[in-house]
Protein backbone atom coordinates (compact mmCIF):
# COMPACT_ATOMS: atom_id res chain seq x y z
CA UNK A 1 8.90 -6.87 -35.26
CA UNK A 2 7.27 -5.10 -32.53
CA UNK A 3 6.98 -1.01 -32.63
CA UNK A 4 8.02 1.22 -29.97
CA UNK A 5 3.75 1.75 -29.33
CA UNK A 6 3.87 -1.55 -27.89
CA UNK A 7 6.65 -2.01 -25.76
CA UNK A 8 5.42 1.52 -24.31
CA UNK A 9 1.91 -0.56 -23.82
CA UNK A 10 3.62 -3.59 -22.07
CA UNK A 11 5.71 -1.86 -19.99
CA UNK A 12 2.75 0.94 -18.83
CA UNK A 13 1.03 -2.47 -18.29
CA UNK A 14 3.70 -3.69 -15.92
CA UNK A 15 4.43 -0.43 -14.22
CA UNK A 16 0.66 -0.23 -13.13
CA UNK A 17 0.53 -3.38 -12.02
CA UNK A 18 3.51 -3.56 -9.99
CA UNK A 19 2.67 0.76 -8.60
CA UNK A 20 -0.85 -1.01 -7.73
CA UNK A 21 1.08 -4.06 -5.77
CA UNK A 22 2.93 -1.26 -4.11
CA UNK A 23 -0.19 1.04 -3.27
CA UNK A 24 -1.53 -2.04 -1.23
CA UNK A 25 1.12 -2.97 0.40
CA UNK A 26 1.87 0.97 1.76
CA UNK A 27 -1.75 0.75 2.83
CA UNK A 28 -1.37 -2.54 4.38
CA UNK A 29 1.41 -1.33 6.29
CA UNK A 30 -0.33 1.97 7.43
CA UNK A 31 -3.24 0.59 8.57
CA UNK A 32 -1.25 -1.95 10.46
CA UNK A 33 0.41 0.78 12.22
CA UNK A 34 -2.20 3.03 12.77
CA UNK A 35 -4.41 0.23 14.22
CA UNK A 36 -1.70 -0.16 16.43
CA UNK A 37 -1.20 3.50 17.96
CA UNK A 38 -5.08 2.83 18.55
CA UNK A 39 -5.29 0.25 20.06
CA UNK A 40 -2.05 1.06 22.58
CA UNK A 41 -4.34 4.83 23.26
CA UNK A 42 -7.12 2.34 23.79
CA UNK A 43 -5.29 0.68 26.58
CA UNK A 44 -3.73 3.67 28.17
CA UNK A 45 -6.66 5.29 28.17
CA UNK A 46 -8.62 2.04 29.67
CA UNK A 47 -5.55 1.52 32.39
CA UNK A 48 -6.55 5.47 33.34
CA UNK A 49 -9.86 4.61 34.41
């Protein structure tokens, strides 16, 4: 029989993991839009010249 210790291990485990899937992914997306917003200035301000 398993004690309350270790189902509060596994699921700490799991929640970690999956917060640290989730991290990634945020900062995926961020970066994804940020690059974009940069690289549109980067035009603009190219297309000025």
């Amino acid at each position: 029989m398993h004690t309350a210790s270790f189902y509060y291990t596994v699921f700490m485990d799991e929640y970690q993991s999956s917060s640290l899937i989730w991290i990634l992914l945020i900062n995926h997306i961020s970066t994804q839009i940020l690059a974009k917003k940069y690289f549109v200035s980067n035009l603009k301000f190219i297309y000025n010249i």
